[in-house]
C-alpha atoms as a PDB file:
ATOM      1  CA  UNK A   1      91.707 138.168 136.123  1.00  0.00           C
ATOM      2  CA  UNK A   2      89.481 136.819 138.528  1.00  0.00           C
ATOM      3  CA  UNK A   3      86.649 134.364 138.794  1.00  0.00           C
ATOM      4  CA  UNK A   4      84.149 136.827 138.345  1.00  0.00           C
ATOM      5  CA  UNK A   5      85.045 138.723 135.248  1.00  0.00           C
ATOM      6  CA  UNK A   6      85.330 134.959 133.752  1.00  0.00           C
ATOM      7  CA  UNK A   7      82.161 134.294 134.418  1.00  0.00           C
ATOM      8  CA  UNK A   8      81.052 138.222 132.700  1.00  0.00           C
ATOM      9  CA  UNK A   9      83.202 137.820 129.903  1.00  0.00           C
ATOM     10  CA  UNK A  10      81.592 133.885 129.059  1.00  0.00           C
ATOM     11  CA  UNK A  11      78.587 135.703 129.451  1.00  0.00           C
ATOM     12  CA  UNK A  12      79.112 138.391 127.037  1.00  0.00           C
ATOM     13  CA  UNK A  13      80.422 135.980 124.789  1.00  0.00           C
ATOM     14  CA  UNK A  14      77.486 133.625 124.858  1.00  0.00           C
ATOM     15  CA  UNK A  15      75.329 136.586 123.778  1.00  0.00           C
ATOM     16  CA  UNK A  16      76.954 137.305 120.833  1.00  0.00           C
ATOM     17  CA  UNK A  17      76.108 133.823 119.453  1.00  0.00           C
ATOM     18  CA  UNK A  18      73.252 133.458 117.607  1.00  0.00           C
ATOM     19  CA  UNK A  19      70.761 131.194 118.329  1.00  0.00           C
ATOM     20  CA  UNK A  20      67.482 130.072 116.401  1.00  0.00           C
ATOM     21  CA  UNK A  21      63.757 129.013 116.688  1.00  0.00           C
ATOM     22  CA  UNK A  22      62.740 125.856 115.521  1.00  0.00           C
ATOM     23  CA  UNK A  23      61.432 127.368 112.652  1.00  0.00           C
ATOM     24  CA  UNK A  24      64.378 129.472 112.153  1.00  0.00           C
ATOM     25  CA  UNK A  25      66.834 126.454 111.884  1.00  0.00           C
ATOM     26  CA  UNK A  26      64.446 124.663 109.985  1.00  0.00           C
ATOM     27  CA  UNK A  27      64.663 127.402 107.488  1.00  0.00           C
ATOM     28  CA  UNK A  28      68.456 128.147 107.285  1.00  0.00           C
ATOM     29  CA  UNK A  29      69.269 124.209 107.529  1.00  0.00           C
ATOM     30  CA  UNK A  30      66.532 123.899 104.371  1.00  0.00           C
ATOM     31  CA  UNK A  31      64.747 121.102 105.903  1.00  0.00           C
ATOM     32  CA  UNK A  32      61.054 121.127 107.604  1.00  0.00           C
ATOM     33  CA  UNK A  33      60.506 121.820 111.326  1.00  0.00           C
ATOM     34  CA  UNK A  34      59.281 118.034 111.542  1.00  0.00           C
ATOM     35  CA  UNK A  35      62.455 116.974 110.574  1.00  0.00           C
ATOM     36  CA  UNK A  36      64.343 118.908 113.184  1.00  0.00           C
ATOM     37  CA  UNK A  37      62.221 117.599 115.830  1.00  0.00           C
ATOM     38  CA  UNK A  38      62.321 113.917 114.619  1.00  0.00           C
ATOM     39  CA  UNK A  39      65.950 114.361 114.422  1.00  0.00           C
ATOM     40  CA  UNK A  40      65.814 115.348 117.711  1.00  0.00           C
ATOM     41  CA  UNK A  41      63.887 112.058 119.271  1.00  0.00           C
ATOM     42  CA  UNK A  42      66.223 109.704 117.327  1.00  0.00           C
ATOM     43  CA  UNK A  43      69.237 111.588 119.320  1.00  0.00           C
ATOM     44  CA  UNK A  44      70.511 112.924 116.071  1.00  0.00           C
ATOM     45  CA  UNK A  45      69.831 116.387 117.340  1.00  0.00           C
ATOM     46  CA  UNK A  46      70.752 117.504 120.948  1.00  0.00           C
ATOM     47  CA  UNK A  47      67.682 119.112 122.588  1.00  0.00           C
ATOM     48  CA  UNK A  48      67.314 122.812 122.437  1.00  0.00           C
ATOM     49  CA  UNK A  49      68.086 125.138 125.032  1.00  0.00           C
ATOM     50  CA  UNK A  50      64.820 126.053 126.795  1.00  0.00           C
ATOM     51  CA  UNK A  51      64.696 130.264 127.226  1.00  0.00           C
ATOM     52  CA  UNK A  52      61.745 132.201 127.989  1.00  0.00           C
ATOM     53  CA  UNK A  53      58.559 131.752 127.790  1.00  0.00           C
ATOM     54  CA  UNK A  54      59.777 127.819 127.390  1.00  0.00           C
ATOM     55  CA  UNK A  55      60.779 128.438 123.503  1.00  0.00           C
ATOM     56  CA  UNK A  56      63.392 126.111 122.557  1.00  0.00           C
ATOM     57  CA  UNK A  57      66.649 127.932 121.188  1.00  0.00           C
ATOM     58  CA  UNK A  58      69.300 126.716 118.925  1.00  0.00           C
ATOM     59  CA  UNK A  59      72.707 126.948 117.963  1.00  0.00           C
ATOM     60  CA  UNK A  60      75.729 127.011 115.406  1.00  0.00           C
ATOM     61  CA  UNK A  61      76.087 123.665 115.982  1.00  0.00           C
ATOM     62  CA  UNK A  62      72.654 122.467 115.588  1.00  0.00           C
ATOM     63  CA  UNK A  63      73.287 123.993 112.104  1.00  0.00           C
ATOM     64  CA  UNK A  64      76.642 122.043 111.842  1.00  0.00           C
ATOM     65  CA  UNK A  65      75.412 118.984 112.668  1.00  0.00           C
ATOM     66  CA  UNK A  66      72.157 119.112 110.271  1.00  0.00           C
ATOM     67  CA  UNK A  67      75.152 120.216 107.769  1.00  0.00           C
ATOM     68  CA  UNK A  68      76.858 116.648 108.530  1.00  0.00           C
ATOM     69  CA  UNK A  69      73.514 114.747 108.452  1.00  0.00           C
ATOM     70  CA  UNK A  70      72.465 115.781 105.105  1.00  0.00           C
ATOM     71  CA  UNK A  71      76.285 115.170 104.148  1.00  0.00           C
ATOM     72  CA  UNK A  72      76.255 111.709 105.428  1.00  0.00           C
ATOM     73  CA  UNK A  73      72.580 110.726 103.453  1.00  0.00           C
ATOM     74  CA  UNK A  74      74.188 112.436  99.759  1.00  0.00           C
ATOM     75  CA  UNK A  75      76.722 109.439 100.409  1.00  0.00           C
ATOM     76  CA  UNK A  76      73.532 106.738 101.210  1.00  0.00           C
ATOM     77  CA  UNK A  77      74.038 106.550 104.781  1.00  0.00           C
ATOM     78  CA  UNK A  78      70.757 105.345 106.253  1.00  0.00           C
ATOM     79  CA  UNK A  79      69.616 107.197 109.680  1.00  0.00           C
ATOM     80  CA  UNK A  80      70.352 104.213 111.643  1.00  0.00           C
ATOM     81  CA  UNK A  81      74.287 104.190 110.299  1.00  0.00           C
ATOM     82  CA  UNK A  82      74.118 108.045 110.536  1.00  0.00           C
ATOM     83  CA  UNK A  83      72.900 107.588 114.268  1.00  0.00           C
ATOM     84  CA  UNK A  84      75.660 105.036 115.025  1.00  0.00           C
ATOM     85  CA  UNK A  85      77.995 107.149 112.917  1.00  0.00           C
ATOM     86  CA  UNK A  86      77.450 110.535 115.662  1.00  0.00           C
ATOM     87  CA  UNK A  87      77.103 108.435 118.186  1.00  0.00           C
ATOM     88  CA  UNK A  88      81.280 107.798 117.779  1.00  0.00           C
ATOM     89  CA  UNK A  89      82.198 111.799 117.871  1.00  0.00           C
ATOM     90  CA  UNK A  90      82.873 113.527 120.369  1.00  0.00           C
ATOM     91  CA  UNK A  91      80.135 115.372 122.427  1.00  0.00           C
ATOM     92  CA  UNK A  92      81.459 118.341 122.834  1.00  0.00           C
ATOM     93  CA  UNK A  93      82.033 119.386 119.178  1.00  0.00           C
ATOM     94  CA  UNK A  94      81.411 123.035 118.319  1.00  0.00           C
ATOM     95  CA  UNK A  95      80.111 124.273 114.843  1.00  0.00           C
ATOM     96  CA  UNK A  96      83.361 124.975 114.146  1.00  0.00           C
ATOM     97  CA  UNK A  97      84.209 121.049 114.573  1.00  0.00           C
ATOM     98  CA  UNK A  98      81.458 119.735 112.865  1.00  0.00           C
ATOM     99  CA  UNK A  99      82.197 122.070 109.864  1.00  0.00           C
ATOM    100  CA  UNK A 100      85.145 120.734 109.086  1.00  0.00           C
ATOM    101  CA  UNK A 101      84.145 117.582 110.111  1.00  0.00           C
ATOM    102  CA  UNK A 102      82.073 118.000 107.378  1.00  0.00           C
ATOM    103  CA  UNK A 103      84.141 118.806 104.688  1.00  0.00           C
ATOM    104  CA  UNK A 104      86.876 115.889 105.386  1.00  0.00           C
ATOM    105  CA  UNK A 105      83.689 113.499 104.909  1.00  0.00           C
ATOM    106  CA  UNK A 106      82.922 115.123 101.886  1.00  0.00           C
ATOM    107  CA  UNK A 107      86.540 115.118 100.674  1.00  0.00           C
ATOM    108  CA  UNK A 108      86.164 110.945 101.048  1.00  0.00           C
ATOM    109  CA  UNK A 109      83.384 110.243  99.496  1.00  0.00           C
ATOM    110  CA  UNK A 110      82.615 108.742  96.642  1.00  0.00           C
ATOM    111  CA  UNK A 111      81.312 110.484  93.183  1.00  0.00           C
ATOM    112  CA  UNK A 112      77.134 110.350  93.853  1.00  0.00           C
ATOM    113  CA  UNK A 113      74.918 107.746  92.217  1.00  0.00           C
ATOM    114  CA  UNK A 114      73.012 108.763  89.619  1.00  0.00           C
ATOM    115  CA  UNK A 115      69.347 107.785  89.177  1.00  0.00           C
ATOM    116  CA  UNK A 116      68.670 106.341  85.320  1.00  0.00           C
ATOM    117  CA  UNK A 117      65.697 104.542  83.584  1.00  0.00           C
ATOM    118  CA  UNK A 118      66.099 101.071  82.157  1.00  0.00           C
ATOM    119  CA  UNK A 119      66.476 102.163  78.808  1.00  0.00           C
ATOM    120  CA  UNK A 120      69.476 104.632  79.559  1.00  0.00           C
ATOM    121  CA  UNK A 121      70.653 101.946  81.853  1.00  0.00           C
ATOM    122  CA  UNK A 122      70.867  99.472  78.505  1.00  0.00           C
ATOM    123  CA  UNK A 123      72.607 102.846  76.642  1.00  0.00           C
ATOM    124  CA  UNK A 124      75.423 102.537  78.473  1.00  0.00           C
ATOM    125  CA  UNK A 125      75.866  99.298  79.123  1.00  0.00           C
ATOM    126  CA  UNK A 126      76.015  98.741  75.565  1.00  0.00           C
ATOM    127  CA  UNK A 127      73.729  95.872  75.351  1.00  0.00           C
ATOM    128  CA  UNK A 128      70.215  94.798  76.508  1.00  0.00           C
ATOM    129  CA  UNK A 129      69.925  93.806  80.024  1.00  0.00           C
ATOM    130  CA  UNK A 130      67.504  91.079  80.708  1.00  0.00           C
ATOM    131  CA  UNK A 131      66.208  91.251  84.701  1.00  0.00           C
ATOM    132  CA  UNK A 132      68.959  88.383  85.584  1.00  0.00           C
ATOM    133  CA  UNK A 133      71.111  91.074  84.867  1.00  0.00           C
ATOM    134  CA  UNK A 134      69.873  93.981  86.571  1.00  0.00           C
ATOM    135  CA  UNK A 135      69.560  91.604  89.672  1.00  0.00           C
ATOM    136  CA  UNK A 136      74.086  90.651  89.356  1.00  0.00           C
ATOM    137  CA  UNK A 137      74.445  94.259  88.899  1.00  0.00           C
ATOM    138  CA  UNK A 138      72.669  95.107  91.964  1.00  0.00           C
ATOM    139  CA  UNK A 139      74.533  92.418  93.644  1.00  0.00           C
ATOM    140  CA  UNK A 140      77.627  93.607  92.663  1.00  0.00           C
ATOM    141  CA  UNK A 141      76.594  97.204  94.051  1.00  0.00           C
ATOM    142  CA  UNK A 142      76.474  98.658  90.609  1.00  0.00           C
ATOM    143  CA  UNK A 143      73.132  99.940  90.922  1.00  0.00           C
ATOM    144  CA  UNK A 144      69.735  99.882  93.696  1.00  0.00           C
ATOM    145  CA  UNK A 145      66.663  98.417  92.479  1.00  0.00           C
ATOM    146  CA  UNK A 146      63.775 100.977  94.066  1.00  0.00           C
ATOM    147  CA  UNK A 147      60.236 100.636  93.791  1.00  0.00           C
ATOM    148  CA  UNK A 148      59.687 101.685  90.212  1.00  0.00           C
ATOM    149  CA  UNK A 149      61.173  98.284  88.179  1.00  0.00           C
ATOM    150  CA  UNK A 150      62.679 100.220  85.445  1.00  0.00           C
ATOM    151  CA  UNK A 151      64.210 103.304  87.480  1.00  0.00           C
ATOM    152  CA  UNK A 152      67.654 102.347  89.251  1.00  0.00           C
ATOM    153  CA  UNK A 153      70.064 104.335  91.436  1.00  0.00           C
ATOM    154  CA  UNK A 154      73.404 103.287  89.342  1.00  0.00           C
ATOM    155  CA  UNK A 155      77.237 103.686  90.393  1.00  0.00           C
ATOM    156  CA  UNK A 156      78.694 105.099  87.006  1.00  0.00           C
ATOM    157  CA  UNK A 157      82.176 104.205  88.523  1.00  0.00           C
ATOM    158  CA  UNK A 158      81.273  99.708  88.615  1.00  0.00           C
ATOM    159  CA  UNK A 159      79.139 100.438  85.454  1.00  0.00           C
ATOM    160  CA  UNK A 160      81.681  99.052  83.257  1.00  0.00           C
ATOM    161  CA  UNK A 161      83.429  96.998  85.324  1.00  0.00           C
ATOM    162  CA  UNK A 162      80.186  95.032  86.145  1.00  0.00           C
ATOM    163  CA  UNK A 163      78.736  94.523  82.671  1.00  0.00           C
ATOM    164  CA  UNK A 164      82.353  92.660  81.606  1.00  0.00           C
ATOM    165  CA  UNK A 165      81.706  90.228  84.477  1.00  0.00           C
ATOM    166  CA  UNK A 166      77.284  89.573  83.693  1.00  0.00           C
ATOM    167  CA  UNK A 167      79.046  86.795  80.814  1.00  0.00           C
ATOM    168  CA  UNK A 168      81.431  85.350  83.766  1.00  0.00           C
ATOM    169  CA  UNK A 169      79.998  81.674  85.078  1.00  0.00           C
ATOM    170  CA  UNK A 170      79.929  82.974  88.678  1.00  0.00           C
ATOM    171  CA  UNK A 171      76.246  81.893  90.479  1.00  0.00           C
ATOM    172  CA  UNK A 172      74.346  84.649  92.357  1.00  0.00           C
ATOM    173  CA  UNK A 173      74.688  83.575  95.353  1.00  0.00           C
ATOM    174  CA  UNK A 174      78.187  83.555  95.060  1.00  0.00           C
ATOM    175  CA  UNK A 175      78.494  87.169  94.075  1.00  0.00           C
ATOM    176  CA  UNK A 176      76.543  87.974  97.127  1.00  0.00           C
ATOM    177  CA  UNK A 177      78.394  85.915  99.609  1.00  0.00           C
ATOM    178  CA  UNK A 178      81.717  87.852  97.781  1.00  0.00           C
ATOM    179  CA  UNK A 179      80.280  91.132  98.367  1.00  0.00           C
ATOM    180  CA  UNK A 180      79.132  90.378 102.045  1.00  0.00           C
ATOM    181  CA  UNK A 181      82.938  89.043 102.728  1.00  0.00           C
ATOM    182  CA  UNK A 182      84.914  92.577 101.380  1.00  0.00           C
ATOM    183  CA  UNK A 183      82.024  94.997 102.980  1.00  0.00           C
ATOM    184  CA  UNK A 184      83.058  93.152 106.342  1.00  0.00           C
ATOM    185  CA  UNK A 185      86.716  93.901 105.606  1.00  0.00           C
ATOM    186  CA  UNK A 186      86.735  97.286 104.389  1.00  0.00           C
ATOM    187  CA  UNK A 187      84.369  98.444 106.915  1.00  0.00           C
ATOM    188  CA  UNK A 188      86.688  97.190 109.292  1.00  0.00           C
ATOM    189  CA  UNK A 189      89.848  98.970 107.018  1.00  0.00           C
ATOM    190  CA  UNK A 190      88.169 101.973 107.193  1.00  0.00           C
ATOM    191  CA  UNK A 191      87.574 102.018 111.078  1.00  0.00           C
ATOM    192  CA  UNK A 192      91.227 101.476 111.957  1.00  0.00           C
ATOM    193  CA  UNK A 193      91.962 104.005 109.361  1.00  0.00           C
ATOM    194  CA  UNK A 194      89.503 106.658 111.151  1.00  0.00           C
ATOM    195  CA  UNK A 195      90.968 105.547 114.232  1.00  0.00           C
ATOM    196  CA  UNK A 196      95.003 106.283 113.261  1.00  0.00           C
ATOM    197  CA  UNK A 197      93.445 109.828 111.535  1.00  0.00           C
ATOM    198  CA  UNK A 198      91.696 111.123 114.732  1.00  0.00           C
ATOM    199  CA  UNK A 199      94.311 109.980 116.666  1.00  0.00           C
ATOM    200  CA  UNK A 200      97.028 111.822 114.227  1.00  0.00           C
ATOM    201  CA  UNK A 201      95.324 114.612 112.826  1.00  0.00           C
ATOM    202  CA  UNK A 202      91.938 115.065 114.294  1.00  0.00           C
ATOM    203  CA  UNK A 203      93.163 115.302 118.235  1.00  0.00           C
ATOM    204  CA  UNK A 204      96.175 117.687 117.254  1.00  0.00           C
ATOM    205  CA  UNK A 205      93.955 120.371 115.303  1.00  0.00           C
ATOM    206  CA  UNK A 206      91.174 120.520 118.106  1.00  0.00           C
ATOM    207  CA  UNK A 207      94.610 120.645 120.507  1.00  0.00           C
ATOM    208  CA  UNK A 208      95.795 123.521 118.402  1.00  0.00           C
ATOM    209  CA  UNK A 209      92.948 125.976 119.183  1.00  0.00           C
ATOM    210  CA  UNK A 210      91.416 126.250 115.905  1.00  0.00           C
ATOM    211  CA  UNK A 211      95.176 127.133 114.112  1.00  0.00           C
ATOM    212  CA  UNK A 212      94.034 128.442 110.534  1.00  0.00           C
ATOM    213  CA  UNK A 213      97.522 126.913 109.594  1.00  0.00           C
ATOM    214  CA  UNK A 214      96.843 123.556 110.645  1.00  0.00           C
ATOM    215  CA  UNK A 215      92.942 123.272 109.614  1.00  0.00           C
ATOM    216  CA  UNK A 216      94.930 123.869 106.204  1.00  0.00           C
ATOM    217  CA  UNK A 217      97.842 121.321 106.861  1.00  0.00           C
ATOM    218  CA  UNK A 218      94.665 118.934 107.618  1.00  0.00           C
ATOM    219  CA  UNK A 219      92.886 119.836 104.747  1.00  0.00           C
ATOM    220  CA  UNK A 220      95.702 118.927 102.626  1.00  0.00           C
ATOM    221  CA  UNK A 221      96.686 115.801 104.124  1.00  0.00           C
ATOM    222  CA  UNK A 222      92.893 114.411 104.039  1.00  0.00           C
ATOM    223  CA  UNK A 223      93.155 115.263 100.216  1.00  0.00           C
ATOM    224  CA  UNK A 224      96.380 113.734  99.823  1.00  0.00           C
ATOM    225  CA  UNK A 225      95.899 110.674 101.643  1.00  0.00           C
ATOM    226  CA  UNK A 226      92.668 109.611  99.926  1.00  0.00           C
ATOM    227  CA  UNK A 227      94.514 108.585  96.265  1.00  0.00           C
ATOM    228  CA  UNK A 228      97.426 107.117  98.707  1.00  0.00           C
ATOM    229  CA  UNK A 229      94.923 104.793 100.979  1.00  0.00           C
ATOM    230  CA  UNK A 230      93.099 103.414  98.230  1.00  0.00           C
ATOM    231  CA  UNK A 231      95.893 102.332  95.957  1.00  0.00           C
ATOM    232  CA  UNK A 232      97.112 100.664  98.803  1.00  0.00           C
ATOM    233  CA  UNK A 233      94.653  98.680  99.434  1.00  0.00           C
ATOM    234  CA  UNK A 234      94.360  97.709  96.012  1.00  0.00           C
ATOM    235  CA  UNK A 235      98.071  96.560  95.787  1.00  0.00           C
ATOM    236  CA  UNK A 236      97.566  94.740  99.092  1.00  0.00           C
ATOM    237  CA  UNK A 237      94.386  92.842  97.992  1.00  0.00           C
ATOM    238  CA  UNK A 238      95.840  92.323  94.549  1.00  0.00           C
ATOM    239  CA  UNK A 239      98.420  90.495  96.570  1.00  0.00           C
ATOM    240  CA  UNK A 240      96.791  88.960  99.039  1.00  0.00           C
ATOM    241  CA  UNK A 241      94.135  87.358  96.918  1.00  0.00           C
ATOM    242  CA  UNK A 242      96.922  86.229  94.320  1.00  0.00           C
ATOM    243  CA  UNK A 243      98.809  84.322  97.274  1.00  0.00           C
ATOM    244  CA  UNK A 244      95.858  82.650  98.560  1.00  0.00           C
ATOM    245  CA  UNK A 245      94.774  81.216  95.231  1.00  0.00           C
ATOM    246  CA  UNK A 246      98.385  80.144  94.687  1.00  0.00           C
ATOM    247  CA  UNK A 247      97.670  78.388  97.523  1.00  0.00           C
ATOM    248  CA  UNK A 248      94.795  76.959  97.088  1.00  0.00           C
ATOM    249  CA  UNK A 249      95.578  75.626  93.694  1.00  0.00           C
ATOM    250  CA  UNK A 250      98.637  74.072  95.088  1.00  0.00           C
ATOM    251  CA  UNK A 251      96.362  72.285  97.366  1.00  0.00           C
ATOM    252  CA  UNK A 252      94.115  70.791  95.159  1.00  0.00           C
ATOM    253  CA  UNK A 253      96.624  69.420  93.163  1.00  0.00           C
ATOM    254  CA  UNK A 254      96.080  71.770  90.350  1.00  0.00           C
ATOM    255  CA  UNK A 255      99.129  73.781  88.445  1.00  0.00           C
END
């Protein structure tokens, strides 16, 4: 085949892909045109492809990535981590890509907070909560404090967890500077992590041209390794932390 009917056939094929107003993505993405756009100035977005009569057209993957923004925000990604968060993919994703993309992130996240009043809050906690405790529970990421004082985003997961430790002599401060300490750690877990899965999984399927067979394999393994990754770092905390107060005790003098 030569160069020319290349060149035809990409052609033919690039009509056949649909392509969208502003408006038009707004509408199937379910967001407003004014988000679109300021999607587009904070580089979330790549820019439209100008066409006649200078109207800006979109793709699939404009879709995609919207898709994979709104994703990323149900799991309480702020824009700025969402931007940095793009920023590491690679730029020449197709819809296709970002799709499943999409669905491993949603595979690994965690169940969504729930937003619940103060007296609901108290419900299930099983005792009142006086505001010294709503402030260790947000410190302990149990809940968010918003701008209504008696409305909360909670973590039903900690809920239980948290309340047994409001009655444990640990200061404030220290429960922050605990919390600051693992976030730095597991963020830096889960990078390495991403890393080894790209490298492993994510690099082979785009290699693979789109196999059904091993988007499935993929699938499966994401699901698989989720339960497998967090007990292990569980069991190597447990450890870790165990040995170092060993440790420390033995230092002190204590037994």
């Amino acid at each position: 085949m030569d160069q020319a009917s290349d060149v035809h056939q990409g052609e033919e094929r690039a009509a056949t892909v649909p392509t969208y107003t502003v408006d038009e993505l707004a509408a199937r993405a379910g967001v407003t045109v004014r988000t679109v756009r300021f999607y587009g100035t904070r580089g979330l977005l790549p820019p439209p492809v100008i066409g006649p009569r200078r109207v800006g057209r979109y793709g699939p993957e404009h879709l995609s990535r919207l898709a994979l923004i709104e994703e990323l925000q149900r799991q309480g990604m702020t824009l700025a981590a969402i931007e940095r968060y793009l920023e590491q993919l690679p730029p020449d994703l197709s819809a296709r890509d970002l799709a499943v993309h999409r669905a491993l992130v949603a595979s690994w996240a965690p169940e969504s907070a729930e937003e619940i009043t103060r007296q609901q809050l108290q419900r299930r906690a099983g005792r009142p909560l006086a505001d010294r405790d709503v402030d260790r529970l947000a410190a302990m990421g149990v809940l968010d404090k918003g701008p209504d004082p008696d409305v909360f985003r909670l973590d039903g997961a900690l809920l239980r967890l948290g309340v047994e430790l409001l009655d444990v002599p640990i200061e404030h401060e220290t429960i922050l500077a605990s919390r600051t300490v693992l976030l730095e750690h597991a963020r830096a877990a889960a990078e390495e992590l991403a890393r080894l899965f790209q490298e492993q999984v994510w690099n082979p399927y785009r290699e693979s041209g789109e196999d059904p067979d091993h988007l499935a394999a993929m699938k499966s393994l994401s699901a698989h390794m989720q339960p497998m990754v967090i007990q292990a770092l569980v069991t190597a905390f447990q450890r870790s932390l165990s040995e170092e107060l060993r440790s420390a005790f033995r230092t002190t003098g204590r037994p």
